[in-house]
Protein backbone atom coordinates (compact mmCIF):
# COMPACT_ATOMS: atom_id res chain seq x y z
CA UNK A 1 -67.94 -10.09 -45.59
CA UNK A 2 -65.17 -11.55 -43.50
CA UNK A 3 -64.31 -9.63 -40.09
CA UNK A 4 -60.75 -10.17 -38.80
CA UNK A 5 -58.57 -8.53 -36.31
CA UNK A 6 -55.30 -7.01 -37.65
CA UNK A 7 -52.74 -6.50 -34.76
CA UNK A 8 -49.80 -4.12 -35.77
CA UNK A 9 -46.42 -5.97 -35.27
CA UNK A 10 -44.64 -4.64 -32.34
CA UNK A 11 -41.45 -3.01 -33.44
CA UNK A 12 -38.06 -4.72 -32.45
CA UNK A 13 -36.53 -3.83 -28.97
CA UNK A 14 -32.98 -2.38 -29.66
CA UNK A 15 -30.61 -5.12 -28.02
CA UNK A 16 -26.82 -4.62 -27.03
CA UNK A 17 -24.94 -7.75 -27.85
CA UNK A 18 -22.61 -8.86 -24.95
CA UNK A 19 -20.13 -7.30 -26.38
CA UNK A 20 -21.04 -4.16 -27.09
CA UNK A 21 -22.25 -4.17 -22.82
CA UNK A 22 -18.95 -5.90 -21.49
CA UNK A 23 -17.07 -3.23 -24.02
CA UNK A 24 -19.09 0.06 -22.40
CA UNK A 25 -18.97 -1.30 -18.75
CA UNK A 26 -15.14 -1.87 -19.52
CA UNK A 27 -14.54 1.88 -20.60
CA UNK A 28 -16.38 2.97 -17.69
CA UNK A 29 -14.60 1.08 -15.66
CA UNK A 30 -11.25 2.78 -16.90
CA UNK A 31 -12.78 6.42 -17.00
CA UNK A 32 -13.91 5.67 -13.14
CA UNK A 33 -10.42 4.35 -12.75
CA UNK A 34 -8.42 6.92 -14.38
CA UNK A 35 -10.62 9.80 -12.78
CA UNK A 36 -9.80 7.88 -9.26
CA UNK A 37 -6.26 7.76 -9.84
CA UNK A 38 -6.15 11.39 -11.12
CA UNK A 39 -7.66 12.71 -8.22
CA UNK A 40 -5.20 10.89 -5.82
CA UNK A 41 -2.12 12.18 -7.85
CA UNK A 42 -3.68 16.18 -7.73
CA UNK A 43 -3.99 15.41 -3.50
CA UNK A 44 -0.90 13.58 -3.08
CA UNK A 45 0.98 17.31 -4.60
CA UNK A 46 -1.25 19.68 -3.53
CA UNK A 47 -1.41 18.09 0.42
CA UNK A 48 1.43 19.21 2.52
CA UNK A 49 2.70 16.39 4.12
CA UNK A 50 2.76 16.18 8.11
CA UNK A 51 4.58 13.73 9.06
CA UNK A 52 6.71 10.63 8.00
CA UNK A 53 6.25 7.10 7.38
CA UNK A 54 8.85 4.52 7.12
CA UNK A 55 8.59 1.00 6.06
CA UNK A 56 10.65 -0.98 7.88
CA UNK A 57 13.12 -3.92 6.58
CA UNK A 58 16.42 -2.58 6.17
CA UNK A 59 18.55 -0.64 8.42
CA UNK A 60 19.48 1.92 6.06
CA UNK A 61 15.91 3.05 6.30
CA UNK A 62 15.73 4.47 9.71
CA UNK A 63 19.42 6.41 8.45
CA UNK A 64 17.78 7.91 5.70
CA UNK A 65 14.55 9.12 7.54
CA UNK A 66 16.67 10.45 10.53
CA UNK A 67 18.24 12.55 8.03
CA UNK A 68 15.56 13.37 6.29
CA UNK A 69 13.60 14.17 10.06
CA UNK A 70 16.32 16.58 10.41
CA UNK A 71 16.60 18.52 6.96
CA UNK A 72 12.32 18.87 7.55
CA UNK A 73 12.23 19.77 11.77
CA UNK A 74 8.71 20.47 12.18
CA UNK A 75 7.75 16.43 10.93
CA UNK A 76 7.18 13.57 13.18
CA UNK A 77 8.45 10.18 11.70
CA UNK A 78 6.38 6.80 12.52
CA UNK A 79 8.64 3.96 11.63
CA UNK A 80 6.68 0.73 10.98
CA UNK A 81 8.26 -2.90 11.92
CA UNK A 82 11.59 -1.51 11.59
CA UNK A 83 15.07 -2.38 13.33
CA UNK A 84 15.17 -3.31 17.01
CA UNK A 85 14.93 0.49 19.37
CA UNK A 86 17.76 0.28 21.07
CA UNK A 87 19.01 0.39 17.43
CA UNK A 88 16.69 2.90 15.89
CA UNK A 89 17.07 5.19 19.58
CA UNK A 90 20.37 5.53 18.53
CA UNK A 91 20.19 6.38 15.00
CA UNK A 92 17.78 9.20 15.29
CA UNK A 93 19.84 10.16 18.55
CA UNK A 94 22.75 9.87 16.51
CA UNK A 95 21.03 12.49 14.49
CA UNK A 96 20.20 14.86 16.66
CA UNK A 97 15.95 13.78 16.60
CA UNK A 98 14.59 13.94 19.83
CA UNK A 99 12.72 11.03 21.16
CA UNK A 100 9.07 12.60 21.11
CA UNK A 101 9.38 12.81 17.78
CA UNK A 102 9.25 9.43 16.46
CA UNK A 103 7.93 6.79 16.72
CA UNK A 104 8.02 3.13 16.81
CA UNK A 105 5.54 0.43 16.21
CA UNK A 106 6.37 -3.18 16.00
CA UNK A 107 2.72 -4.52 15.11
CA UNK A 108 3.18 -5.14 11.20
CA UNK A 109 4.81 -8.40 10.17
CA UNK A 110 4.81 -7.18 6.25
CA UNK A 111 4.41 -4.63 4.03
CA UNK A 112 0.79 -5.13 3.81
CA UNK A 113 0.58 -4.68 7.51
CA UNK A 114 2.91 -1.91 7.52
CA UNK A 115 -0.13 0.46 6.60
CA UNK A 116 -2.85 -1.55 8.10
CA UNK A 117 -1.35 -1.58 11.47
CA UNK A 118 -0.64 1.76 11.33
CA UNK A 119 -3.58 3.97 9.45
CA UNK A 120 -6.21 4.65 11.93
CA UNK A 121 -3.21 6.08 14.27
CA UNK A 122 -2.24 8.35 11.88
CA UNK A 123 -6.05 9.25 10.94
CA UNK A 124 -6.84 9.76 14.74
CA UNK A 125 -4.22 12.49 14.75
CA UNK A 126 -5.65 13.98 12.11
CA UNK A 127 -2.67 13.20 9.30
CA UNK A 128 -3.69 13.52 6.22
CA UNK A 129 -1.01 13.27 3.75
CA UNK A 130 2.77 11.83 5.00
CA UNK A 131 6.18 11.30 3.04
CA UNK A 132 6.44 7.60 2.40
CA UNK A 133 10.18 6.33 2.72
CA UNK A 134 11.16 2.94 1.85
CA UNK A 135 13.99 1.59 -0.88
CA UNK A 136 13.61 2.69 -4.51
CA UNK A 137 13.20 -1.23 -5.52
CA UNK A 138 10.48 -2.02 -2.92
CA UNK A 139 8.55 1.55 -3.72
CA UNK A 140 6.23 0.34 -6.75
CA UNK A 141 4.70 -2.35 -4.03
CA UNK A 142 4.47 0.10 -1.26
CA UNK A 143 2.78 2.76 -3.11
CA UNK A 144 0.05 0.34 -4.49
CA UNK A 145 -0.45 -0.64 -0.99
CA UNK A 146 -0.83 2.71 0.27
CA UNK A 147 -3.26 4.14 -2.28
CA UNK A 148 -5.84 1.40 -1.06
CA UNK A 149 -4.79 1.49 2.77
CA UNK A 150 -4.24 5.07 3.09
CA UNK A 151 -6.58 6.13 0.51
CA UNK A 152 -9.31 4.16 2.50
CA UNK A 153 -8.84 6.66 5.46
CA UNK A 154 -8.23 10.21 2.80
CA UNK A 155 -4.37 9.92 3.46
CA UNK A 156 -2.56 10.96 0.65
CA UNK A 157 0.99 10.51 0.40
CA UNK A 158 4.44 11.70 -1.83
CA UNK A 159 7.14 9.10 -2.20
CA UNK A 160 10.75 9.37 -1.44
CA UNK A 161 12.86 6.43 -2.56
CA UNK A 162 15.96 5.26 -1.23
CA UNK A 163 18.41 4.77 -3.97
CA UNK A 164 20.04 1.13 -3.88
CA UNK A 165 22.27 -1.27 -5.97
CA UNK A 166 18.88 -4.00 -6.16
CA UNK A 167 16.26 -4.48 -9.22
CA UNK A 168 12.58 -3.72 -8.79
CA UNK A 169 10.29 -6.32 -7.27
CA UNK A 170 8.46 -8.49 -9.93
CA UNK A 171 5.56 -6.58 -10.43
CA UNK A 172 3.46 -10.22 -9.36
CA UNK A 173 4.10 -9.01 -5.50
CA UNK A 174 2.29 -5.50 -6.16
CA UNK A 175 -0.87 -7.43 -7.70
CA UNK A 176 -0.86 -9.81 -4.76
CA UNK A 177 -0.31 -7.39 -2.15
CA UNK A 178 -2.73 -5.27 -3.61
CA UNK A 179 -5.47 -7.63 -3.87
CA UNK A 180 -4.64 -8.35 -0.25
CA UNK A 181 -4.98 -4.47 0.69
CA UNK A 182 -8.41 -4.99 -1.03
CA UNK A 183 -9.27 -7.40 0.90
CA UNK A 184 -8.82 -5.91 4.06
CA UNK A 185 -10.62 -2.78 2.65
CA UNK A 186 -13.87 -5.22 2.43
CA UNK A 187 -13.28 -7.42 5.71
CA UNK A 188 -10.61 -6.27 7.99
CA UNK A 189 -8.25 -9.31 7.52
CA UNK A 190 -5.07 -9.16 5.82
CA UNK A 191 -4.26 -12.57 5.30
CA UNK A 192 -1.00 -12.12 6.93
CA UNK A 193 -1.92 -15.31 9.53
CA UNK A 194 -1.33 -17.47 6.90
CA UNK A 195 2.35 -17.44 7.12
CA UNK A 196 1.99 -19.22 10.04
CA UNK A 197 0.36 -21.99 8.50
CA UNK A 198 3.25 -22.57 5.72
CA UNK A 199 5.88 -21.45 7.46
CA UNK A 200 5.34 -22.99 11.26
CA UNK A 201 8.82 -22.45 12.53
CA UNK A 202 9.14 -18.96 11.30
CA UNK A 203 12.28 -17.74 10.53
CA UNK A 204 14.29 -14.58 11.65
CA UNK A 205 15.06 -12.46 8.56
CA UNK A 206 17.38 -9.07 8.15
CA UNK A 207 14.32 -7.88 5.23
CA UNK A 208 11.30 -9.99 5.01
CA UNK A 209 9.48 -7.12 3.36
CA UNK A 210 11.70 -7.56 0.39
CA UNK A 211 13.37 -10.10 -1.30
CA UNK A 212 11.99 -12.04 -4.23
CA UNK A 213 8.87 -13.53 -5.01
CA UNK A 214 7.54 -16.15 -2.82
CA UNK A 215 8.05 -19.55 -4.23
CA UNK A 216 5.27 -22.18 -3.29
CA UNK A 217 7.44 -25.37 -3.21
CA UNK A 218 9.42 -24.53 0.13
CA UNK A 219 8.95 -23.60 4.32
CA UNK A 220 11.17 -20.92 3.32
CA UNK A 221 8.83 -19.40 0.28
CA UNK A 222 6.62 -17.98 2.49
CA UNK A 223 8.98 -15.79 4.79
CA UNK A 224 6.96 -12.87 3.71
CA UNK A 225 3.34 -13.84 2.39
């Protein structure tokens, strides 16, 4: 009589090919997205704004929100790198806003650093959701920023667009700026130093949050990084 060991044969582990993982880490990434963005939108309309920000870069900014400071009186306005004050005084004056309620910071050199400069300010007086004024073409960029910059510190925010006679931006300078706004999320710099590097001289533009797209070729392509 022969003895002999019989061992069952383990049954096959289920595998997910590559695909099928990269495909369900994909989708969750887009539910986790879409749930993200959805619950920005239902805070951005059901916040109450309380107070106003202005991106600077274009005179006809500061006319706008000194109109708009007017038609909503119980709003402060915080106008980011915008026209020189003795210019700005005079607009809101012009107006009829008094002087403690608005007001100006010079610290942001781009759009980028329009929020960054400006977001703990707001958050230390307790501001959680603002109007966010800037031109109708330079809106798509400025609103991508914010949800990551202001969104970072529960600020919500509503657009109001300036109507002008200019095309969008090229939707390249809301992925760039946005990846930048990401990167200050993760280490506090915003990568806005490296103008100086390409553009040494610096120039002295009316709008060097607008514009076109940076070209790489030229000292001049990098007026707004």
């Amino acid at each position: 009589m022969q003895l002999g060991c019989h061992y069952a044969k383990p049954e096959p582990k289920p595998r997910f090919s590559r695909l099928k993982l990269g495909l369900r880490l994909w989708l969750l990434a887009m539910l986790l997205g879409l749930g993200w963005g959805g619950f920005r939108l239902y805070l951005r309309w059901t916040r109450v704004p309380q107070a106003v920000l202005v991106l600077g870069g274009s005179p006809e900014r500061e006319v706008f929100a000194a109109d708009f400071a007017r038609t909503h009186p119980e709003l402060e306005v915080w106008v980011s790198g915008g026209s020189n004050p003795e210019y700005a005084e005079w607009v809101f004056a012009e107006a009829g806003i008094p002087r403690q309620r608005f007001y100006l910071n010079y610290d942001a050199v781009d759009t980028v650093t329009n929020f960054t400069t400006l977001v703990d300010k707001l958050r230390s007086q307790e501001i959680r959701s603002v109007y966010l004024i800037t031109s109708d073409y330079h809106m798509r960029r400025a609103s991508a920023i914010g949800e990551i910059v202001l969104g970072s510190r529960d600020i919500s925010f509503r657009p109001v667009s300036i109507p002008s006679e200019f095309a969008p931006e090229p939707i390249d300078k809301s992925i760039r700026d946005g990846v930048r706004a990401l990167v200050w999320l993760a280490t506090g710099y915003t990568g806005s130093t490296l103008r100086e590097r390409f553009q040494p001289y610096g120039s002295i533009l009316t709008d060097p949050m607008d514009e076109s797209l940076p070209r790489f070729g030229t000292v001049e392509s990098w007026s707004e990084f």
